[in-house]
Protein backbone atom coordinates (compact mmCIF):
# COMPACT_ATOMS: atom_id res chain seq x y z
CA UNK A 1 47.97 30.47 -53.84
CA UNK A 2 46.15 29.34 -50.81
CA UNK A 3 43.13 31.69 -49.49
CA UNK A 4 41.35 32.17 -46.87
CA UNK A 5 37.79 32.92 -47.64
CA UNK A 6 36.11 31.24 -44.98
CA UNK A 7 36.80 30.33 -41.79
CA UNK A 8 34.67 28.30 -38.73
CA UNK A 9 34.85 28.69 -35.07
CA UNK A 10 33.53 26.34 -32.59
CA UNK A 11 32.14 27.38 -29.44
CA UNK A 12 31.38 25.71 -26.28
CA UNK A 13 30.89 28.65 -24.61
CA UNK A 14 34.21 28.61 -23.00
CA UNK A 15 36.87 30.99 -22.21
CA UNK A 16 39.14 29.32 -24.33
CA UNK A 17 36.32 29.21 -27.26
CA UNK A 18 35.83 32.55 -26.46
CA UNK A 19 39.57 33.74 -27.28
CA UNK A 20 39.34 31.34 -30.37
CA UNK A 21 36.10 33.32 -31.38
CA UNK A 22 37.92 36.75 -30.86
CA UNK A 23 41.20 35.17 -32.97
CA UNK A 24 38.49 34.09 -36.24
CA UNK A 25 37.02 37.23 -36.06
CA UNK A 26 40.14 38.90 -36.17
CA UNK A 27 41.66 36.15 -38.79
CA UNK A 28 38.11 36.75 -40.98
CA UNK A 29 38.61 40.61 -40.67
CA UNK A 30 42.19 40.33 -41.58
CA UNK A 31 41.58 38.06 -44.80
CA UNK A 32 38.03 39.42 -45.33
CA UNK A 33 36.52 35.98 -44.71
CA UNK A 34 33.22 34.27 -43.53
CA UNK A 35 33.29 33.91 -40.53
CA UNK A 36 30.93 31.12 -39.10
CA UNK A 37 30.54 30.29 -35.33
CA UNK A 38 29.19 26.84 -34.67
CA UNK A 39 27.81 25.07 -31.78
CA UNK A 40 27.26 21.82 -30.94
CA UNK A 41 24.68 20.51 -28.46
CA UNK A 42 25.09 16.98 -27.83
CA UNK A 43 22.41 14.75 -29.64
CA UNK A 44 20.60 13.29 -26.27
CA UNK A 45 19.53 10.31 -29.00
CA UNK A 46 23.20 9.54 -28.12
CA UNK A 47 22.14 8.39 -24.72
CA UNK A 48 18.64 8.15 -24.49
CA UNK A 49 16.76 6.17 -27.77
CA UNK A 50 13.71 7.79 -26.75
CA UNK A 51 14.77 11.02 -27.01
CA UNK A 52 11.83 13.18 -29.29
CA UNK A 53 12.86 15.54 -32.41
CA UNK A 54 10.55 18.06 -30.18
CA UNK A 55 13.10 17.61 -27.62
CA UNK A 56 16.07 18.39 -30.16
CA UNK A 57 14.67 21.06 -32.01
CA UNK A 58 13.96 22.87 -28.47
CA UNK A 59 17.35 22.54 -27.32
CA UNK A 60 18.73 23.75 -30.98
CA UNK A 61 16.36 26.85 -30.63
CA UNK A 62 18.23 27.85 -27.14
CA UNK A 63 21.45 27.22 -28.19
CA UNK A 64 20.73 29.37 -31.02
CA UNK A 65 19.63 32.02 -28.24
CA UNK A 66 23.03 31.62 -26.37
CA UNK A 67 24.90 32.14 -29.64
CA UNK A 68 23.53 35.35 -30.38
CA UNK A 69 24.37 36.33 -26.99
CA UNK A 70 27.84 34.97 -26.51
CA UNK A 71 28.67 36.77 -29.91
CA UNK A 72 27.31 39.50 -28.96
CA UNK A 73 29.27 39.47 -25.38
CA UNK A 74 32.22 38.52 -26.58
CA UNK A 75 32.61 40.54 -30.30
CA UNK A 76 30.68 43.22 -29.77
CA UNK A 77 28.25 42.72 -32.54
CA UNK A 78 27.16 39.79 -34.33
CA UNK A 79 25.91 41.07 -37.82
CA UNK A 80 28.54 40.13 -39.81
CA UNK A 81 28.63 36.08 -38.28
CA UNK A 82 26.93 33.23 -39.61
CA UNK A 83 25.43 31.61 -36.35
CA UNK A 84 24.82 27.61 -36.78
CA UNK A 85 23.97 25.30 -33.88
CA UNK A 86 23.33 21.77 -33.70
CA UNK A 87 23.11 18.24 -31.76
CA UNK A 88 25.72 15.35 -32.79
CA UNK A 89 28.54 14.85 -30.94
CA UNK A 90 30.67 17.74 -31.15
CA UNK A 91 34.52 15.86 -32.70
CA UNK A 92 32.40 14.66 -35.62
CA UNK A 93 29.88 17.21 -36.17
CA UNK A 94 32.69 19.74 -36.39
CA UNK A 95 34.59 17.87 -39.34
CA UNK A 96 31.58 17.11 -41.20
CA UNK A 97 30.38 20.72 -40.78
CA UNK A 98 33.71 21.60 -42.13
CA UNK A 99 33.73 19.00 -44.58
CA UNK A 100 30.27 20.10 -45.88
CA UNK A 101 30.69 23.65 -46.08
CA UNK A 102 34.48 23.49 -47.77
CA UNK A 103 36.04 25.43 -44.50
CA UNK A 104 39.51 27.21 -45.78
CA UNK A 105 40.83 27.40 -42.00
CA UNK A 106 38.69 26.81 -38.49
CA UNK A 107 39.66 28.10 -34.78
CA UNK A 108 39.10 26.75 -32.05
CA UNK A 109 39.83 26.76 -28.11
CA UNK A 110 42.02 24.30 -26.33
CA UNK A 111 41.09 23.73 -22.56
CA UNK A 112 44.89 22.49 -22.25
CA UNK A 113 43.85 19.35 -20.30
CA UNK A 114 46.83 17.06 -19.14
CA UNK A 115 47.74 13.81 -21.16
CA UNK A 116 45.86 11.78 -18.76
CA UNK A 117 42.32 13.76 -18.76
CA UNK A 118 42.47 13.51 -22.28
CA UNK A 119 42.66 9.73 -22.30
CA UNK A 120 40.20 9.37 -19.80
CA UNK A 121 37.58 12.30 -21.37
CA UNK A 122 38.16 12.48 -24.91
CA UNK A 123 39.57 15.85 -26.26
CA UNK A 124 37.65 17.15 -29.20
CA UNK A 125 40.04 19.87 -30.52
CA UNK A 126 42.90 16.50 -30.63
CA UNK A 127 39.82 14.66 -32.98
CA UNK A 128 39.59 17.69 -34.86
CA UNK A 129 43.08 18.10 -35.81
CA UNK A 130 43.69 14.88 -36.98
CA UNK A 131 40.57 14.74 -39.27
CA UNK A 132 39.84 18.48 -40.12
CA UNK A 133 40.26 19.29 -43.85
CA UNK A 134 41.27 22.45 -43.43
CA UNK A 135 44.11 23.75 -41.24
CA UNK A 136 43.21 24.14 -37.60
CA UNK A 137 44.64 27.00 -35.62
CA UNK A 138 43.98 26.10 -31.70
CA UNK A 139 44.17 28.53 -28.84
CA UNK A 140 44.98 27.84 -25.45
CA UNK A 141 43.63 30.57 -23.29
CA UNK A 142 45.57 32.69 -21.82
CA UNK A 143 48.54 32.36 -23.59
CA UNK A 144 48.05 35.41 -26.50
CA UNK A 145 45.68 37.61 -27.05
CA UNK A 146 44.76 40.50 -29.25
């Protein structure tokens, strides 16, 4: 039998990351999982060589900040979420995060781009789902809601 005993959200601080944050935390409720939000800062080292760890570990310590508070915003509370932040890019971070941590199911918002944005921009939640371990439940804002 397949269960659910921990489940990852990621957040870009969204709407549509928002609904997918109030689906987990329904979902982890529901199946009395772990419920882990995660957010990804891009790694500047991406663009700029010269970048400093300084630099990174700065920008990890304010996402960390807007974590607690976009929980808190959009749940209510935040004492029962693991809080994780990061810089990579986000696509791979979020499979290897998932990878790592042996994610039963993650969540995450759709912005619902059209065909040819996500050519021309990338689309994370597409990367996702076709190299997540785990099953990926994506929500496109504002279709459903609890």
């Amino acid at each position: 039998m397949f269960e659910i005993k921990t489940i990852l959200v990621p957040t870009d601080f969204s709407a549509a990351s928002d609904l997918a944050l109030r689906y987990g935390h329904e979902l982890a409720k529901a199946f009395q999982a772990h419920l882990t939000v995660l957010h990804v800062t891009d790694d500047p080292v991406l663009f700029a060589p010269t970048t400093s760890d300084e630099y990174r570990a700065r920008k990890i310590s304010e996402s960390n900040a807007r974590l607690a508070e976009n929980i808190r915003q959009v749940l209510g509370t935040g004492e029962e979420v693991e809080m994780v932040s990061t810089c990579n890019s986000a696509a791979t971070e979020i499979v290897d995060f998932a990878k790592k941590r042996q994610m039963d199911m993650l969540v995450m918002g759709s912005h619902g781009r059209s065909a040819m944005a996500s050519m021309l921009l990338g689309n994370v939640a597409e990367h996702v789902v076709r190299h997540s371990p785990c099953p990926v439940v994506t929500v496109r804002s504002p279709e459903h809601d609890f």
